[in-house]
C-alpha atoms as a PDB file:
ATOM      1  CA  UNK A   1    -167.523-122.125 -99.356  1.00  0.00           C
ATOM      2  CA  UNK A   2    -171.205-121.052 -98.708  1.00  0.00           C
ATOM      3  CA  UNK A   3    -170.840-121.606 -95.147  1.00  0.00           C
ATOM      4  CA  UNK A   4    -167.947-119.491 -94.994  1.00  0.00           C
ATOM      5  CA  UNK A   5    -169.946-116.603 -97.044  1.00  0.00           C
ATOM      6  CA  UNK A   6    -172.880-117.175 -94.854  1.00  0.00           C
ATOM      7  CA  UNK A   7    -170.977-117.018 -91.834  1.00  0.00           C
ATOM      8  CA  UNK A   8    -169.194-114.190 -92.795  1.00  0.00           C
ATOM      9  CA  UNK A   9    -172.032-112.023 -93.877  1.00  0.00           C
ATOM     10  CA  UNK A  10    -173.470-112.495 -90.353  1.00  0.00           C
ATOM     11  CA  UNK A  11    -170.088-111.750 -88.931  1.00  0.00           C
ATOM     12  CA  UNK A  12    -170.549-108.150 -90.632  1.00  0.00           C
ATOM     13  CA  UNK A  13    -174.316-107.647 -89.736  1.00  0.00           C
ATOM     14  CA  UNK A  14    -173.515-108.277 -86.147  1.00  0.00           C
ATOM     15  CA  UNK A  15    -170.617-105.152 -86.711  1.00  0.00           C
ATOM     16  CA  UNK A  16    -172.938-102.842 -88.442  1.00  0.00           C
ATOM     17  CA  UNK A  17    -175.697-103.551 -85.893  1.00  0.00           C
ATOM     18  CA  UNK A  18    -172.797-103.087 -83.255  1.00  0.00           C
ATOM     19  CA  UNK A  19    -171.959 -99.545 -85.061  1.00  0.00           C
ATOM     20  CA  UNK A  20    -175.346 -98.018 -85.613  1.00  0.00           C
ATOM     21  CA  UNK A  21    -176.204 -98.682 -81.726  1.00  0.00           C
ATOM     22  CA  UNK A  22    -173.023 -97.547 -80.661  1.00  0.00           C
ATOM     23  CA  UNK A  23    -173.580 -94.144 -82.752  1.00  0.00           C
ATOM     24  CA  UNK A  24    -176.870 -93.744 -81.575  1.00  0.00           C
ATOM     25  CA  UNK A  25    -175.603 -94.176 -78.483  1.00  0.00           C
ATOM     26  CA  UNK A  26    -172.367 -91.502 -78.720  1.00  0.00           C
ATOM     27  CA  UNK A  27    -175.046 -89.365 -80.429  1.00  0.00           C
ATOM     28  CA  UNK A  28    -177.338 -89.562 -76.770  1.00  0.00           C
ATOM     29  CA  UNK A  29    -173.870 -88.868 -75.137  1.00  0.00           C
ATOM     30  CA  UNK A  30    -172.799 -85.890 -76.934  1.00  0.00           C
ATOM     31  CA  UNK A  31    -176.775 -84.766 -76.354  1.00  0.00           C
ATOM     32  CA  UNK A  32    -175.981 -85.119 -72.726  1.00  0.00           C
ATOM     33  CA  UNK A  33    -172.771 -83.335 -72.565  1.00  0.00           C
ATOM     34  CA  UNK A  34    -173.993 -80.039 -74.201  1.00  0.00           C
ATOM     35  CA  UNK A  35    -176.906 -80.114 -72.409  1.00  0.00           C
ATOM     36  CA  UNK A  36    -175.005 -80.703 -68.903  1.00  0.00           C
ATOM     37  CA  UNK A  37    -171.824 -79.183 -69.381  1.00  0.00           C
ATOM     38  CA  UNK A  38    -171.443 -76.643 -72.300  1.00  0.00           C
ATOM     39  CA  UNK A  39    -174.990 -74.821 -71.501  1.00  0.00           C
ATOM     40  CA  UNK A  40    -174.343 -74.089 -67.997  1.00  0.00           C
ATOM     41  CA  UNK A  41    -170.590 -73.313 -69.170  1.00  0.00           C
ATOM     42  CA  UNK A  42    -172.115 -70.935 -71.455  1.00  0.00           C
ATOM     43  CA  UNK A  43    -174.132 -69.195 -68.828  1.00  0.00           C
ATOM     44  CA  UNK A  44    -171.598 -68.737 -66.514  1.00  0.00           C
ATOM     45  CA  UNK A  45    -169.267 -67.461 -68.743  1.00  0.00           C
ATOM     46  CA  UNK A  46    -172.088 -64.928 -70.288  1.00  0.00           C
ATOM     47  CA  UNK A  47    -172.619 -64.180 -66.492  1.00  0.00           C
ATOM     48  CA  UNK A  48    -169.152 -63.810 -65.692  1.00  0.00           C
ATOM     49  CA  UNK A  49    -168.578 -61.298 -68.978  1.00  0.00           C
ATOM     50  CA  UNK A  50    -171.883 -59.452 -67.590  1.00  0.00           C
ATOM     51  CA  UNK A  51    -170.064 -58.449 -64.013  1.00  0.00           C
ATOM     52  CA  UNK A  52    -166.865 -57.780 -65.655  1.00  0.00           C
ATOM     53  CA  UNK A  53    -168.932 -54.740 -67.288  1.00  0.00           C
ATOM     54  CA  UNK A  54    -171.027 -53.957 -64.840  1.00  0.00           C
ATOM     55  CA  UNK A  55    -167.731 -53.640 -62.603  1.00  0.00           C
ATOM     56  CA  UNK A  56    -166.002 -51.323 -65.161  1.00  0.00           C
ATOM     57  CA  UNK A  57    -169.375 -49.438 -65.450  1.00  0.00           C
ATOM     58  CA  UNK A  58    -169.655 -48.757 -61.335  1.00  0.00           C
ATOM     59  CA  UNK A  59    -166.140 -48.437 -61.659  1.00  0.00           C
ATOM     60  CA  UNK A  60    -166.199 -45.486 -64.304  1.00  0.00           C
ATOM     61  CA  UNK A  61    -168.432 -43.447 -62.936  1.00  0.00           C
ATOM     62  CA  UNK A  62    -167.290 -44.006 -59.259  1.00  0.00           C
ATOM     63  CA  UNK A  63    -164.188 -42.397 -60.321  1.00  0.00           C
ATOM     64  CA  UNK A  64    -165.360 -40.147 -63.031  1.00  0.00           C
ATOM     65  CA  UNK A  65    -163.094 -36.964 -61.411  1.00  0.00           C
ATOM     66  CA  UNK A  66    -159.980 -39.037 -61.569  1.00  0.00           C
ATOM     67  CA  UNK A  67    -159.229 -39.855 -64.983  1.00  0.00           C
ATOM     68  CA  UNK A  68    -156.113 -41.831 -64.058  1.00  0.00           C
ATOM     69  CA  UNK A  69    -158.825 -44.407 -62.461  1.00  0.00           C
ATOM     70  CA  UNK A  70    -161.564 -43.258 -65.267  1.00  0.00           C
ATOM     71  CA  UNK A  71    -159.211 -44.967 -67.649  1.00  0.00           C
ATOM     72  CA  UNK A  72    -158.959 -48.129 -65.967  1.00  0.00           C
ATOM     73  CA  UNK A  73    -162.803 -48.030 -65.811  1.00  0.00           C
ATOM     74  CA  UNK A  74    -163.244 -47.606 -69.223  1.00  0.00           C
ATOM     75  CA  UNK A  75    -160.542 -50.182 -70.061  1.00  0.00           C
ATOM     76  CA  UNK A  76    -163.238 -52.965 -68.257  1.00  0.00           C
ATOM     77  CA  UNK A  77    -166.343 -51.403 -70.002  1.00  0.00           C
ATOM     78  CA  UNK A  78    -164.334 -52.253 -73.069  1.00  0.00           C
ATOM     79  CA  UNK A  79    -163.557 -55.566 -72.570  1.00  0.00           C
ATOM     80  CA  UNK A  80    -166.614 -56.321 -71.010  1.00  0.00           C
ATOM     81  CA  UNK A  81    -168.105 -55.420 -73.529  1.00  0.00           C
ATOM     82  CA  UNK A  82    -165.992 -57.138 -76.252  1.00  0.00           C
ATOM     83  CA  UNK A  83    -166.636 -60.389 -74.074  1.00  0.00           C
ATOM     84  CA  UNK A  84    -170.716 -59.954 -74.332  1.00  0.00           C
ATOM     85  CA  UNK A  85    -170.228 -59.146 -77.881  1.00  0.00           C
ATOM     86  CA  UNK A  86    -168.571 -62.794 -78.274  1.00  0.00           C
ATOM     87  CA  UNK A  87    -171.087 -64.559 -75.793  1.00  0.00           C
ATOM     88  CA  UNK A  88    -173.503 -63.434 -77.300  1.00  0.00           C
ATOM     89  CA  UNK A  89    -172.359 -63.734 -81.130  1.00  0.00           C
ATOM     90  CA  UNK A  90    -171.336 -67.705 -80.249  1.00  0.00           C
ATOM     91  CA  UNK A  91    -175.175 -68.116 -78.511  1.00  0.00           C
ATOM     92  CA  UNK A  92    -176.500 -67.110 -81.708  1.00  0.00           C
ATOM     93  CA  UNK A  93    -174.171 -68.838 -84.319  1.00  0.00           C
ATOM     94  CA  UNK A  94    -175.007 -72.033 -82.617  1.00  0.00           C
ATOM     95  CA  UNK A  95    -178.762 -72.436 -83.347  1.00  0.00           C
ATOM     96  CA  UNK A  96    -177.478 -71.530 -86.549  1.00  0.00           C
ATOM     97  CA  UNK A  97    -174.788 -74.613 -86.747  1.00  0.00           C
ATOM     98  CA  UNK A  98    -177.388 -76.655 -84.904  1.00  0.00           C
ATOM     99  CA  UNK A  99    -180.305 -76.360 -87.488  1.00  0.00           C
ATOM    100  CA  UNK A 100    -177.770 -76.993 -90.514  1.00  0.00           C
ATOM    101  CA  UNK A 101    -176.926 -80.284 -88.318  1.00  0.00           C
ATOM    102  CA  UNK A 102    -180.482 -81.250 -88.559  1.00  0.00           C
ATOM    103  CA  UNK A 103    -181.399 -79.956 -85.043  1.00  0.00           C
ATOM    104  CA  UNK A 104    -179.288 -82.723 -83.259  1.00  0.00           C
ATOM    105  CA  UNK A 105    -178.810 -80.763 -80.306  1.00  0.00           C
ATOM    106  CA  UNK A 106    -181.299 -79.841 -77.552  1.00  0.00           C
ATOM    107  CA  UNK A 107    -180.154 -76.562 -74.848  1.00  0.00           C
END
């Protein structure tokens, strides 16, 4: 019986030892991915938003006699501008998420 317990309870060391590296491991991979993926993502995204209003702007006042065509310039400044609003709102709620992690993340 005490070989069984004793061969047992290094049975479940190996696993947690196995566990805790593989976490610290996912937790270098998930590092990687939003420092790789999501924060160029981000910035293209935040770029994208930032010609979208930039086009409705040189588009509004390009056609500031028509207002058939001032309209659909003002309908991009809008939006544009709704999009930043977001970007930017996200970019600032996730240092926020990030510090209540513990600061897990690096961008």
């Amino acid at each position: 019986m005490k070989k069984v317990l004793i061969s047992l309870s290094l049975i479940f060391s190996g696993v947690v030892i196995t566990f805790a590296d593989v976490a610290a491991n996912g937790q270098i991979v998930l590092q990687n991915v939003v420092k790789w993926v999501f924060s160029p993502l981000y910035q293209l995204v935040a770029g994208i938003a930032l010609l979208y209003f930039l086009y409705g702007v040189a588009k509004f006042v390009y056609d500031l006699n028509d207002p058939e065509k001032k309209n659909f310039g003002k309908s991009h400044l809008l939006w544009g501008l709704i999009g930043l609003f977001i970007i930017f709102s996200v970019g600032g709620i996730l240092p926020l998420f990030n510090s209540v992690l513990g600061g897990m993340f690096q961008y």
